[in-house]
Protein backbone atom coordinates (compact mmCIF):
# COMPACT_ATOMS: atom_id res chain seq x y z
CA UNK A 1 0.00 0.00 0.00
CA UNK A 2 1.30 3.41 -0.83
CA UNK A 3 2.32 5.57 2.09
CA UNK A 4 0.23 8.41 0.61
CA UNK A 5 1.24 11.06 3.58
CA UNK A 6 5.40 9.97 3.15
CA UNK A 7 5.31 10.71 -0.69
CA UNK A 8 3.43 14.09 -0.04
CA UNK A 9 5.99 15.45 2.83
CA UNK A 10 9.24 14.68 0.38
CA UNK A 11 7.54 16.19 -2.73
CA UNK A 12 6.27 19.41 -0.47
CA UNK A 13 9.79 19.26 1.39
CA UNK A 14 12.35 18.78 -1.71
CA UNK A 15 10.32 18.78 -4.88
CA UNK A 16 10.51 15.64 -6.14
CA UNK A 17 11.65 11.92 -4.68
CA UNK A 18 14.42 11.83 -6.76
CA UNK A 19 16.14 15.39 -4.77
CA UNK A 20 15.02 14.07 -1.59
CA UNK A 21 16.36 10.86 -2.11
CA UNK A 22 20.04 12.66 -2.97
CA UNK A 23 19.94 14.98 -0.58
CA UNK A 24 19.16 12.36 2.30
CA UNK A 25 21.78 9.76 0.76
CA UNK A 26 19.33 7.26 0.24
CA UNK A 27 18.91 5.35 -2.70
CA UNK A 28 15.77 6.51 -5.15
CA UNK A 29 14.72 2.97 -5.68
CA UNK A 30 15.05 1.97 -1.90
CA UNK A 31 13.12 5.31 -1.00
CA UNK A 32 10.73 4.64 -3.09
CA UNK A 33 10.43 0.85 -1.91
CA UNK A 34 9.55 3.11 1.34
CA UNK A 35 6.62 4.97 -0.31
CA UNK A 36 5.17 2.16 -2.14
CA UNK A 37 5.05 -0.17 1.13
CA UNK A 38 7.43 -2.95 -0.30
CA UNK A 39 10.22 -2.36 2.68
CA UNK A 40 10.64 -0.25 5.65
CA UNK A 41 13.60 1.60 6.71
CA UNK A 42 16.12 0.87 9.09
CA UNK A 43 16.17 2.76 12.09
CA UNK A 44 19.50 5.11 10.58
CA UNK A 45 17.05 5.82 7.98
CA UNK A 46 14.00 6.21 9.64
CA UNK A 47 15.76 8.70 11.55
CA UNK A 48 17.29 10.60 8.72
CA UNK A 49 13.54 10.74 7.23
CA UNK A 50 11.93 12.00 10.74
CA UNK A 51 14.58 14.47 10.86
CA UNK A 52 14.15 16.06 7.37
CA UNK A 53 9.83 15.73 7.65
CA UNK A 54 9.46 16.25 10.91
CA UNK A 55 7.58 12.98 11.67
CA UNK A 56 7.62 10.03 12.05
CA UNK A 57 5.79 7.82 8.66
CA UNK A 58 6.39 4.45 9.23
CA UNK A 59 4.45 3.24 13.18
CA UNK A 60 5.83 0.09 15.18
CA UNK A 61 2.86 -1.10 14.05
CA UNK A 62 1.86 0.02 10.75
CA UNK A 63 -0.86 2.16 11.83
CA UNK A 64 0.02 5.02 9.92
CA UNK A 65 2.18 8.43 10.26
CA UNK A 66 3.45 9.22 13.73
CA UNK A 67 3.95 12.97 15.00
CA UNK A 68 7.55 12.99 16.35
C-alpha cells in the first residue's frame, strides 16, 4: 500500500523523490520501496527521514504516520 502522507511530505519538502532521495543519501529505488510499502527503513534511515519531515511515517505497528 502506498504511504500516501510519506510521498506528499518529500515532494512538499524537496520537490521531487528523486532530490530528496540525494539529498538524504538514500537510494531513489530503496526510497521509493519506502513509499510504495514494499520495505521499511532501518532505524538510521527512519531517523534521517523523521529528521528532514518532521515525523515520524512508518508506526511500530503500521498504523500510519506518527507525530515525532
Amino acid at each position: 500500500m502506498v504511504n500516501i502522507d510519506l510521498k506528499i511530505a518529500l515532494i512538499r519538502r524537496f520537490g521531487s523523490q528523486i532530490v530528496a532521495a540525494r539529498r538524504l543519501k538514500i537510494r531513489e529505488s530503496k526510497l521509493s520501496f519506502f513509499v510504495h510499502g514494499h520495505s521499511m527503513p532501518n532505524e538510521h534511515e527512519r531517523e534521517i527521514l523523521r529528521k528532514a519531515l518532521g515525523a515520524d511515517f512508518f508506526s511500530q505497528e503500521g498504523d500510519g504516520p506518527q507525530a515525532g
